[in-house]
N, C-alpha and C. Protein backbone atom coordinates (compact mmCIF):
# COMPACT_ATOMS: atom_id res chain seq x y z
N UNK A 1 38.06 66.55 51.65
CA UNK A 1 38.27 66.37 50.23
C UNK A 1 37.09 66.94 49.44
N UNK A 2 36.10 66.80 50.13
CA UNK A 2 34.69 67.15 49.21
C UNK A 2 34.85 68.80 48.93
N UNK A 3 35.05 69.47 50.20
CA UNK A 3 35.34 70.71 50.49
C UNK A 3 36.26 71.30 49.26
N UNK A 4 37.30 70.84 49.17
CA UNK A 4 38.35 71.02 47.67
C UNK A 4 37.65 70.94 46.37
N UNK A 5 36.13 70.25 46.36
CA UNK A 5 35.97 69.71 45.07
C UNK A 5 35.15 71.08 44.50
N UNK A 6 34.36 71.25 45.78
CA UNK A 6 33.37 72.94 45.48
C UNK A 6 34.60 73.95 45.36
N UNK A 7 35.38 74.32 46.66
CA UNK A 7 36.16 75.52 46.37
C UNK A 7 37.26 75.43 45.13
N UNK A 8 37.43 74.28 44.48
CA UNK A 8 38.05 74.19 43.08
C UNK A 8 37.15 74.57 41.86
N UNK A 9 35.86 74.02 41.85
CA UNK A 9 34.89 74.05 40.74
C UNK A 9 34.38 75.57 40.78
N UNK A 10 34.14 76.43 42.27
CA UNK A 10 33.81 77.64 41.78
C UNK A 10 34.88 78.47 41.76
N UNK A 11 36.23 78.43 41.60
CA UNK A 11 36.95 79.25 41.42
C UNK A 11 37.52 79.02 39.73
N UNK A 12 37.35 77.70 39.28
CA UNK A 12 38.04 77.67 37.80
C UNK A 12 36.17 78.55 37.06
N UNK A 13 35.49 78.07 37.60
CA UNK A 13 33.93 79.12 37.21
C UNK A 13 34.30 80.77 36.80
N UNK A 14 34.88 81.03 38.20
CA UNK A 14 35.58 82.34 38.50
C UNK A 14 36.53 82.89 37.36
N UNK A 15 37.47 82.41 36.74
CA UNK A 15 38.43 82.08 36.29
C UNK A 15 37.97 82.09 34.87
N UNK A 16 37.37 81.06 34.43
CA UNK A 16 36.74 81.31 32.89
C UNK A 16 36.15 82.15 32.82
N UNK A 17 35.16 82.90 33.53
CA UNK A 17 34.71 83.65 33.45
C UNK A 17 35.22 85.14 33.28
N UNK A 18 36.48 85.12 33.97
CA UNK A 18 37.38 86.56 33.70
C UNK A 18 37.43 86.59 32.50
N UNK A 19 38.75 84.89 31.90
CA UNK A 19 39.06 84.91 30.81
C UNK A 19 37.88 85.64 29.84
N UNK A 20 37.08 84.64 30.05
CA UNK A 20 35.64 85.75 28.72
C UNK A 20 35.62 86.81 28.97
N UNK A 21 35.51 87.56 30.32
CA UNK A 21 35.60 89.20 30.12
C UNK A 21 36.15 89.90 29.88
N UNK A 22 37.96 89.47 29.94
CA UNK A 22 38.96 89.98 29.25
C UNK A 22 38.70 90.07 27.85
N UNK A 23 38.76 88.51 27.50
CA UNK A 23 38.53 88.04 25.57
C UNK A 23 37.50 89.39 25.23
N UNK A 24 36.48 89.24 25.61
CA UNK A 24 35.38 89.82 25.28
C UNK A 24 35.55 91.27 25.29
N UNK A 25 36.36 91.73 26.21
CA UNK A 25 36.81 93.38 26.00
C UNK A 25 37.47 93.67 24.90
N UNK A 26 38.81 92.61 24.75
CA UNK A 26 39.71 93.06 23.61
C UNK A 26 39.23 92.88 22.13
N UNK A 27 38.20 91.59 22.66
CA UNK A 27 37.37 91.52 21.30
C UNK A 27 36.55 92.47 20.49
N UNK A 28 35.72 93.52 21.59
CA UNK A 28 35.04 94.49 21.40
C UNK A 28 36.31 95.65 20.95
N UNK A 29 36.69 95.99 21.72
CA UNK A 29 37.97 96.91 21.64
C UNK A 29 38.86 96.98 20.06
N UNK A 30 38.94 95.86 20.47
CA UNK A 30 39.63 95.35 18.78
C UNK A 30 38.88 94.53 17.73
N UNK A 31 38.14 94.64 17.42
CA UNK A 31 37.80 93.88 16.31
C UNK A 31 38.20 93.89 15.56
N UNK A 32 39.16 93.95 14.41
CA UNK A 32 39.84 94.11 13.60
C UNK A 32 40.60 92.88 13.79
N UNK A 33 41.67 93.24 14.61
CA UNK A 33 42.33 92.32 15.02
C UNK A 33 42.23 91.25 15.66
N UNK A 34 40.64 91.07 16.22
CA UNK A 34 40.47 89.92 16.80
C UNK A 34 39.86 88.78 15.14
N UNK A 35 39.23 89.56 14.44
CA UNK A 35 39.41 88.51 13.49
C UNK A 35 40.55 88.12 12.54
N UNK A 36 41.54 88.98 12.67
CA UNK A 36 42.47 88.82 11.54
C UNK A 36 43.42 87.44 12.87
N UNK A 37 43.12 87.24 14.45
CA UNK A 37 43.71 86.21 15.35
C UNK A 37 42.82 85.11 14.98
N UNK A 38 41.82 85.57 14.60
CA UNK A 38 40.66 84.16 14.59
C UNK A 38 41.28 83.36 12.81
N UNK A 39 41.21 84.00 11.97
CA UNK A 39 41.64 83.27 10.67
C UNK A 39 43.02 82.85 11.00
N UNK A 40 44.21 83.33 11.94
CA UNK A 40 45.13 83.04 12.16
C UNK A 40 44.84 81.40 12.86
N UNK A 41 44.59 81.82 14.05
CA UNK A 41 44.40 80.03 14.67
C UNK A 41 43.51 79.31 13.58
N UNK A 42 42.68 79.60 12.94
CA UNK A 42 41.92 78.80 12.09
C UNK A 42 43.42 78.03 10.63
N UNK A 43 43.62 79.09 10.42
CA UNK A 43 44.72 78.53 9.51
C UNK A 43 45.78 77.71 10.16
N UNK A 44 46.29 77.84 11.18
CA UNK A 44 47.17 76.86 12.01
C UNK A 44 46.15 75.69 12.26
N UNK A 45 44.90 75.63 12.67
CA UNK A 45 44.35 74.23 12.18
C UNK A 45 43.86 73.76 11.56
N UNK A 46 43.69 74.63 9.87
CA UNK A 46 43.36 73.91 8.72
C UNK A 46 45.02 73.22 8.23
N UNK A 47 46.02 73.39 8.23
CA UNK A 47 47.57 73.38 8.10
C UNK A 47 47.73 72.11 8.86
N UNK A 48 47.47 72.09 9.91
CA UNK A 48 47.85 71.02 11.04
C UNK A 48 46.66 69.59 9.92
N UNK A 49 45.11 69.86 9.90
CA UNK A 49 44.47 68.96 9.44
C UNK A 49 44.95 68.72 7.74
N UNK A 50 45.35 69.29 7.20
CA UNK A 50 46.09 69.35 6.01
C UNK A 50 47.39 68.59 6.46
N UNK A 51 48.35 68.20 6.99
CA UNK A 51 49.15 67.89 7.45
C UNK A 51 48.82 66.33 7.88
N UNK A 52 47.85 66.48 8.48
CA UNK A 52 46.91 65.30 8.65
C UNK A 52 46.49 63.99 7.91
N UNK A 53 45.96 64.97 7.08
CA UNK A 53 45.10 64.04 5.83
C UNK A 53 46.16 63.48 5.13
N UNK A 54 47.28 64.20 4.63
CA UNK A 54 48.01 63.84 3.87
C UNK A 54 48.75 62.79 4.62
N UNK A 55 49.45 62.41 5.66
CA UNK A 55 49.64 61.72 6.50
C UNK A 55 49.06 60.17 5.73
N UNK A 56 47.64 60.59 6.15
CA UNK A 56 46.95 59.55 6.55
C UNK A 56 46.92 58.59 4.73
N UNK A 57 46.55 59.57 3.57
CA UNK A 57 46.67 59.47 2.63
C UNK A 57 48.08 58.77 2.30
N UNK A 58 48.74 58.90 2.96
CA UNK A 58 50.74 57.96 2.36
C UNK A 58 50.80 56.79 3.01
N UNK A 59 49.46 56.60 3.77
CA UNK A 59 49.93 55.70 4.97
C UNK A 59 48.64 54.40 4.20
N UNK A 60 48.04 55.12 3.32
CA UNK A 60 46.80 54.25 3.20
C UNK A 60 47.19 53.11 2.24
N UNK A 61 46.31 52.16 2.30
CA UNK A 61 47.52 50.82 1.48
C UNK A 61 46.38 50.43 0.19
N UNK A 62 45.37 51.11 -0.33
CA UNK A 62 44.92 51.34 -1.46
C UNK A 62 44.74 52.64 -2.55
N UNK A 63 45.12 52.58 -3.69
CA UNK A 63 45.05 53.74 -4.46
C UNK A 63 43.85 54.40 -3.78
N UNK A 64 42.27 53.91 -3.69
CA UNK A 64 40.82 54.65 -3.87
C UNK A 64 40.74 55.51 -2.43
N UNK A 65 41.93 54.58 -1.35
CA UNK A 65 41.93 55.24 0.08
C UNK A 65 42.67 56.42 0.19
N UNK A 66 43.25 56.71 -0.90
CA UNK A 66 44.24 57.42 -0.72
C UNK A 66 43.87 59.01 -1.61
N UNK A 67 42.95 58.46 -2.59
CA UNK A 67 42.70 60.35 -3.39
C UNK A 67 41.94 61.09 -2.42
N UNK A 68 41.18 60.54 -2.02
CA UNK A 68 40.12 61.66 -0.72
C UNK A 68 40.76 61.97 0.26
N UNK A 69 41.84 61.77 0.86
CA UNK A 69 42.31 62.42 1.97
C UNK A 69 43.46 63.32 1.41
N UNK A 70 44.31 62.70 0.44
CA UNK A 70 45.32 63.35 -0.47
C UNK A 70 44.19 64.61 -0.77
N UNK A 71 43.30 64.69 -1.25
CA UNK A 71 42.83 65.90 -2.21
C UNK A 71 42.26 66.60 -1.40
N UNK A 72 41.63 66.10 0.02
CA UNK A 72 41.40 66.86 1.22
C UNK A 72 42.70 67.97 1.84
N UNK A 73 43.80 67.05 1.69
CA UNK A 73 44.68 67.72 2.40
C UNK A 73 45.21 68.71 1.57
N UNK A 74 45.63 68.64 0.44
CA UNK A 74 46.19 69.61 -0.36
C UNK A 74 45.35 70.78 -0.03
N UNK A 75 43.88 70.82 -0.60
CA UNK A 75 43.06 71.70 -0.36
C UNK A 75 43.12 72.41 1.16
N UNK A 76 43.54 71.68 2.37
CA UNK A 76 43.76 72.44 3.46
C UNK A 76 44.86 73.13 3.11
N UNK A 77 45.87 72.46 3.02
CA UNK A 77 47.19 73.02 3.58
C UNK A 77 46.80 74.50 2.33
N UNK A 78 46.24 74.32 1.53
CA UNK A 78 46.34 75.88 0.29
C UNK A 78 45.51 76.86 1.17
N UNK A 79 44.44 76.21 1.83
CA UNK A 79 43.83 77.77 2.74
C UNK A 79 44.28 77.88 3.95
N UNK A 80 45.04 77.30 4.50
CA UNK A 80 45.62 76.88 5.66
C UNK A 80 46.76 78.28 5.19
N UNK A 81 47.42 78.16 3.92
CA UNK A 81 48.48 79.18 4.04
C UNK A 81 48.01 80.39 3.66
N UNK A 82 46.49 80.74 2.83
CA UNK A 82 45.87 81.67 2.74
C UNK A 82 45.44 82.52 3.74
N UNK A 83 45.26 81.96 4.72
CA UNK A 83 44.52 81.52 6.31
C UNK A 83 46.00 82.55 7.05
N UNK A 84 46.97 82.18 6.76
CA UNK A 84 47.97 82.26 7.85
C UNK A 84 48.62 83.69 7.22
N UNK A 85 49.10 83.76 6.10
CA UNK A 85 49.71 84.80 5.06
C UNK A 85 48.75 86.16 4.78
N UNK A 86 47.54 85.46 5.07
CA UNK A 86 46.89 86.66 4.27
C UNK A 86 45.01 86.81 4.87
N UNK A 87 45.49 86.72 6.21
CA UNK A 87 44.14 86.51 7.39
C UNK A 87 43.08 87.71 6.88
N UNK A 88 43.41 88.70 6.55
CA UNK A 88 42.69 89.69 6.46
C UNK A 88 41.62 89.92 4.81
N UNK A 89 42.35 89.23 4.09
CA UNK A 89 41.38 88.56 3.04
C UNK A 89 40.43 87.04 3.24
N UNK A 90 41.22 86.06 3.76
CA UNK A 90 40.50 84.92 4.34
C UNK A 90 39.32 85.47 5.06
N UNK A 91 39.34 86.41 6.03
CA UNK A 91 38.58 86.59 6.83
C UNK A 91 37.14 87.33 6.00
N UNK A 92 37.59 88.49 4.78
CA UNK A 92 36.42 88.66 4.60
C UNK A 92 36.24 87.69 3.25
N UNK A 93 36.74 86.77 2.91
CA UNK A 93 36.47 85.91 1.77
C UNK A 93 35.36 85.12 2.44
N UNK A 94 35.45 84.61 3.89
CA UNK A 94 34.89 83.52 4.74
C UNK A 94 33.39 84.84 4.90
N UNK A 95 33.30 85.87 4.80
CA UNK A 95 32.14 86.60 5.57
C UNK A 95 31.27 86.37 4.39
N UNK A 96 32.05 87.02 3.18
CA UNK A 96 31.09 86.80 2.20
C UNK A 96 30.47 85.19 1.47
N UNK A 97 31.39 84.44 2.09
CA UNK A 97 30.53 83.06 1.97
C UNK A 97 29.29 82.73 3.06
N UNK A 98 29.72 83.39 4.56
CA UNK A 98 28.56 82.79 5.17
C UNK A 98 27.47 83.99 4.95
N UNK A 99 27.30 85.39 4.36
CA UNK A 99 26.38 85.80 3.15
C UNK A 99 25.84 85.27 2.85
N UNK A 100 26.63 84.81 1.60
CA UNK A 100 25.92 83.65 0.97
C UNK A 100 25.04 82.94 1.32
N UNK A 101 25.29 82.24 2.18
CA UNK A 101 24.52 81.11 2.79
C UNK A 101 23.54 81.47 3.72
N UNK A 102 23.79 82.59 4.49
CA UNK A 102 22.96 83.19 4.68
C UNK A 102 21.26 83.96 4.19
N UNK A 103 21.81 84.21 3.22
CA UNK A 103 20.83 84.85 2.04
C UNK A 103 19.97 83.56 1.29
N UNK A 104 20.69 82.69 1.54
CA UNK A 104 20.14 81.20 0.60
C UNK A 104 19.32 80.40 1.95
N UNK A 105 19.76 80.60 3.14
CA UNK A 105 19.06 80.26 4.15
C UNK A 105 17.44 81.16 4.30
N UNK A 106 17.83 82.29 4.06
CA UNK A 106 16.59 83.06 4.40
C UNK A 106 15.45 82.67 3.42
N UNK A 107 15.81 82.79 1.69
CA UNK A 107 14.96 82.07 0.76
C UNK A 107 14.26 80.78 1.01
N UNK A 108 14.96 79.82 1.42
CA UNK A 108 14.64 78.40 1.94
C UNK A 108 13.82 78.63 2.84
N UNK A 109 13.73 79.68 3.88
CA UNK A 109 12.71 80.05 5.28
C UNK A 109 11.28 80.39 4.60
N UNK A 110 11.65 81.48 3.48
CA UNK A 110 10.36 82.00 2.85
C UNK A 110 9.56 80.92 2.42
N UNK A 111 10.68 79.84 1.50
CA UNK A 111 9.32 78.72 1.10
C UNK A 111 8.92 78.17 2.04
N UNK A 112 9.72 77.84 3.35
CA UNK A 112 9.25 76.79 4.33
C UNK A 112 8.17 77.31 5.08
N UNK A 113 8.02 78.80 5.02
CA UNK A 113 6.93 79.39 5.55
C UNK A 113 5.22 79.54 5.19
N UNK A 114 5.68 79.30 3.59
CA UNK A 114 4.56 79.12 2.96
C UNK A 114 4.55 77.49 2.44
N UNK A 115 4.81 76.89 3.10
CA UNK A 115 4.79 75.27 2.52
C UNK A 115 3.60 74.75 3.40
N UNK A 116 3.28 73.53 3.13
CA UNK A 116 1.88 72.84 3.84
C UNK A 116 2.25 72.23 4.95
N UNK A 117 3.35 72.26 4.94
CA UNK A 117 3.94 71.32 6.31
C UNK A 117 4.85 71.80 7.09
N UNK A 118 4.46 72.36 8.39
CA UNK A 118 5.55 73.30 9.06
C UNK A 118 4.99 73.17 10.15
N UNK A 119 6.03 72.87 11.17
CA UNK A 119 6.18 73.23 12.78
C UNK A 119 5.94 74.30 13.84
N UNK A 120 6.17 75.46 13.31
CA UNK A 120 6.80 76.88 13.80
C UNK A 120 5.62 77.84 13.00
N UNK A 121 5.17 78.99 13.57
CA UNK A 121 3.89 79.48 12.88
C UNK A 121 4.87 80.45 12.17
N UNK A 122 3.67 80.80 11.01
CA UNK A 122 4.38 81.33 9.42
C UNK A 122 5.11 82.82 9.69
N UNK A 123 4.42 83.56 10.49
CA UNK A 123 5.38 85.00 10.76
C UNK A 123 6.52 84.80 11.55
N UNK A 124 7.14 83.34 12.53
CA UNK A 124 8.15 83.60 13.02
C UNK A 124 9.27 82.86 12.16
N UNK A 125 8.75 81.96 11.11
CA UNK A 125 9.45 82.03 9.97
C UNK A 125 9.93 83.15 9.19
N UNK A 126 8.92 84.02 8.77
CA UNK A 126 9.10 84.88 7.91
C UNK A 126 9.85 85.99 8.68
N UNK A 127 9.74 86.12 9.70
CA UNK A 127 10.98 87.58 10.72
C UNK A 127 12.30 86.48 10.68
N UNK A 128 12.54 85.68 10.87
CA UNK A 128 14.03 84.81 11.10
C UNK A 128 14.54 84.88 9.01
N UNK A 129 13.24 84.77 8.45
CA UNK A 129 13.95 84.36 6.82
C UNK A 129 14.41 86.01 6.53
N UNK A 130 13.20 86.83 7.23
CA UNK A 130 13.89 88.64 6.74
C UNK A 130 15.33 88.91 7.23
N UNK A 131 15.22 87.92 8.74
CA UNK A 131 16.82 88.69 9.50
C UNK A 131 17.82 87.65 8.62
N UNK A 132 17.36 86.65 8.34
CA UNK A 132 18.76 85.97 7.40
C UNK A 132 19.59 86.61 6.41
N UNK A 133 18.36 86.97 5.55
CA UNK A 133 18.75 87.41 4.27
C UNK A 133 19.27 89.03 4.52
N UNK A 134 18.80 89.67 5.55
CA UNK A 134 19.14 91.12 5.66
C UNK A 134 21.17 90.89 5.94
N UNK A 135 21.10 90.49 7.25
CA UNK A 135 22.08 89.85 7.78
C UNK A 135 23.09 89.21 6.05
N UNK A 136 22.70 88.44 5.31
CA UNK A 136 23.23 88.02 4.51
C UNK A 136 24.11 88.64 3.37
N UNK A 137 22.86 89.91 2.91
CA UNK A 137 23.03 91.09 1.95
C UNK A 137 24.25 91.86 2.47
N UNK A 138 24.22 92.41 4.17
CA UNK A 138 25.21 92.66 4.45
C UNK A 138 25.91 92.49 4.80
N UNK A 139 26.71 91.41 4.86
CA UNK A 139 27.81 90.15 4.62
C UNK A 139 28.63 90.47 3.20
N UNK A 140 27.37 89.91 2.01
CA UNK A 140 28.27 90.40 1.34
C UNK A 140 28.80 91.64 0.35
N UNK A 141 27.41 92.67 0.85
CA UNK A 141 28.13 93.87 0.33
C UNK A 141 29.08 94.31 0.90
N UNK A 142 29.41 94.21 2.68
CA UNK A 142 30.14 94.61 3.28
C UNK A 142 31.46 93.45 3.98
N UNK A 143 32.20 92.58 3.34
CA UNK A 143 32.61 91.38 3.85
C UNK A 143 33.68 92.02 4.60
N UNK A 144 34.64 93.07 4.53
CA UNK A 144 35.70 93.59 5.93
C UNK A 144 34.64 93.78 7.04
N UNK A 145 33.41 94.97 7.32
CA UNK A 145 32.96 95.29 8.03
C UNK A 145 31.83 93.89 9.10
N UNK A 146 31.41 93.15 7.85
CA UNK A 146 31.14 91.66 8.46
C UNK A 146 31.89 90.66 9.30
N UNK A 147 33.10 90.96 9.33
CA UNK A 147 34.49 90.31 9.59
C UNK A 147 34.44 90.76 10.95
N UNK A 148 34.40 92.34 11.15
CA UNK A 148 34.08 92.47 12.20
C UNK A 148 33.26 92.68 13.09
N UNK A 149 32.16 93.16 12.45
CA UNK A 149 30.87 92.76 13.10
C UNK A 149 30.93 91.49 13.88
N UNK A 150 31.22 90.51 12.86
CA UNK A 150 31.03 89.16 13.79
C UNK A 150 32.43 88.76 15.11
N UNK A 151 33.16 89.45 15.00
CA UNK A 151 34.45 89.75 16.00
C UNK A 151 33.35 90.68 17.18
N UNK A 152 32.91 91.45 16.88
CA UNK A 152 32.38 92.53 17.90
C UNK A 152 31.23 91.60 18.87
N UNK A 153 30.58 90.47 17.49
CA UNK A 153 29.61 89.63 18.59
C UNK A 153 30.45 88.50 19.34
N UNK A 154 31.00 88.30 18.78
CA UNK A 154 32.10 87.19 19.52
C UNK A 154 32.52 87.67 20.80
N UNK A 155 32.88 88.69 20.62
CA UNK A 155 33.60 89.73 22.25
C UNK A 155 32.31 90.16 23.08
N UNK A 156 31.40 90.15 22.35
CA UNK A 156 30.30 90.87 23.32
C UNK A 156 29.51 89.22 24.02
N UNK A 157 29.41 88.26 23.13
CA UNK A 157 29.06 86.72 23.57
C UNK A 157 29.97 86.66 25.06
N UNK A 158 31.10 86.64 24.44
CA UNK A 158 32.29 86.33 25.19
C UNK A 158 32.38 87.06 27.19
N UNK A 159 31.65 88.48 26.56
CA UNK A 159 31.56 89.28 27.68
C UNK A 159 30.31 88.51 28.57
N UNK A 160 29.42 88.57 28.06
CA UNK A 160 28.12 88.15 28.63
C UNK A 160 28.34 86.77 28.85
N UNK A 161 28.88 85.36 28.80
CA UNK A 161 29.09 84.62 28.99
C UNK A 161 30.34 84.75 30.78
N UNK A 162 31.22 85.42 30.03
CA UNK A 162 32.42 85.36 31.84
C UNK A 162 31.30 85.75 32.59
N UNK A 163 30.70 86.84 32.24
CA UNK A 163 29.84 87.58 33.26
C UNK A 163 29.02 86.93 34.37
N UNK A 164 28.50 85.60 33.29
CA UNK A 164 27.32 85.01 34.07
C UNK A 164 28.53 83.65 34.56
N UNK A 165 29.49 83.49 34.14
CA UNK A 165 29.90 82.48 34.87
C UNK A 165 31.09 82.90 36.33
N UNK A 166 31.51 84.59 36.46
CA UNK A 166 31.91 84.86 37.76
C UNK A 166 30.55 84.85 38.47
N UNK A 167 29.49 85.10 38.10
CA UNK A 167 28.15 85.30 39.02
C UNK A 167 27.64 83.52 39.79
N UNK A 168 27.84 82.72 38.47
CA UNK A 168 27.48 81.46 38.94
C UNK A 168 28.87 81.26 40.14
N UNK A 169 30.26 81.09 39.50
CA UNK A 169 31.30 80.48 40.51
C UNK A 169 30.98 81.14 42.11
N UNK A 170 30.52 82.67 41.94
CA UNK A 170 30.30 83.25 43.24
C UNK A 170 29.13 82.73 44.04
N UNK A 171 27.99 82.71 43.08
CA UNK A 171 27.49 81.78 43.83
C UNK A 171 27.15 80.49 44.48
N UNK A 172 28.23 80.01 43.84
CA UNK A 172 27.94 78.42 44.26
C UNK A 172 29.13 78.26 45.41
N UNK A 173 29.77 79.26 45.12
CA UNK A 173 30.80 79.66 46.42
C UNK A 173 30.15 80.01 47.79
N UNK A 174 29.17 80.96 47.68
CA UNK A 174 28.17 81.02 48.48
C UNK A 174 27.32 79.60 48.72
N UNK A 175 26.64 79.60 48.39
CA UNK A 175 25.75 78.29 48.52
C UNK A 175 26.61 77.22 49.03
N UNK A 176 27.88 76.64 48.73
CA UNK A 176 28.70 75.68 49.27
C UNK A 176 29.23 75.88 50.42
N UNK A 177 29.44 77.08 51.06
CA UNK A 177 30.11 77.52 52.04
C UNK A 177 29.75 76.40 53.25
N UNK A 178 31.00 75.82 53.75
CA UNK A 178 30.50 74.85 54.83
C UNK A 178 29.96 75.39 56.30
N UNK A 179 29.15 75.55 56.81
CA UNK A 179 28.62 75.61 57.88
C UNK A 179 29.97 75.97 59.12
N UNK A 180 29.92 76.91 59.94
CA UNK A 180 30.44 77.02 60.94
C UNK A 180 30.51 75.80 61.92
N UNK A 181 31.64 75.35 62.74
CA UNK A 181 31.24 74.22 63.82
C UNK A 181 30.20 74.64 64.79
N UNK A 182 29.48 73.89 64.83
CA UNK A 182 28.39 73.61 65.65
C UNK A 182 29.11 73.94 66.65
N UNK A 183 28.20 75.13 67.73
CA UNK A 183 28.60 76.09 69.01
C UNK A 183 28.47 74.62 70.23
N UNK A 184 29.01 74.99 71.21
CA UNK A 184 29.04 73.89 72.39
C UNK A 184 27.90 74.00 73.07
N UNK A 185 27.33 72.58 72.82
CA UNK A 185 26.04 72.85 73.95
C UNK A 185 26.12 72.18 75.35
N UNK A 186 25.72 73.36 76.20
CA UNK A 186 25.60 72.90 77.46
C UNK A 186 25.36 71.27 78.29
N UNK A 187 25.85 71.37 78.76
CA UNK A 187 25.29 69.60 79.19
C UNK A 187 24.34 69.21 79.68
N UNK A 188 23.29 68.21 79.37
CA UNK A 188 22.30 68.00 80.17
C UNK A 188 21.90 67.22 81.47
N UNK A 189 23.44 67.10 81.85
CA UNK A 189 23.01 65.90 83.49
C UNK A 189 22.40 67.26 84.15
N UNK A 190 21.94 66.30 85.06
CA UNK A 190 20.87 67.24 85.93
C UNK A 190 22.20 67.43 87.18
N UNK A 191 23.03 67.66 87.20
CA UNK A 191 23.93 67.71 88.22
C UNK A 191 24.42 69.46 88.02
């Protein structure tokens, strides 16, 4: 039984690990389309949690319990169908927000770099606040090409991740391998 538990664990290893190298090809391959699939499943589960809330909101047995999930859900289910109808704007609407935030992250680095109280020494602040805000700028001057940029790292993550996990399943396939039966040893009566 033990034997089943290794040759199961490094073969589903094996196994995810394709999956990512596949994902990760078509991801690279396609980027385009791998983000216009990504706002797709994203909108099937902002829709589903929109679906949700509101649920939960009809079910609630006070008016005050009931506007925050009601006004949650509406608000899903509207990008949920933005999400689903029209992936290819969602997608760069979503790039140029994390821009945004991006660019507002990097500012926040600059002060934290020059502030009196900090963890992390001031130039590896200041290279992470330059790559934010660079990263950020082109987000949102460029929000289609950001869309896929971040599809292209997703597939290339994706690649380098199966990669190292057919290498681990193989090896632990190796390393687990049970021992041959012990060869017959001669007998020791003195006869």
């Amino acid at each position: 039984m033990d034997r089943e538990l290794f040759t199961s664990s490094w073969k589903m290893m094996v196994v995810r690990g394709a999956v990512g190298i596949v994902f990760g090809i078509l991801a690279i391959a396609w980027p385009t389309e791998t983000a216009i699939g990504l706002m797709l499943l994203w909108g099937f589960w902002a829709l589903a949690e929109g679906i949700s809330l509101l649920v939960q909101a009809m079910r609630s047995t006070s008016q005050g319990n009931r506007l925050g999930p009601a006004t949650l859900g509406v608000i899903a289910v509207i990008v949920a169908f933005f999400a689903i109808f029209s992936p290819g704007v969602t997608a760069q609407t979503l790039t140029w927000i994390v821009g945004i935030w991006l660019i507002g992250r990097g500012v926040v680095e600059v002060f934290t770099a020059f502030s009196s109280y900090r963890l992390t020494p001031r130039w590896m602040l200041l290279v992470g606040a330059g790559l934010s805000i660079l990263l950020g700028v082109f987000f949102v001057a460029n929000p289609g090409r950001g869309a896929v940029g971040i599809a292209v790292w997703l597939g290339l993550m994706a690649l380098c991740w199966g990669v190292v996990l057919v290498v681990a399943g193989l090896t632990s396939r190796r390393q687990h391998a049970w021992p041959p039966a012990p060869a017959a040893t001669p007998d020791a009566s003195p006869w």
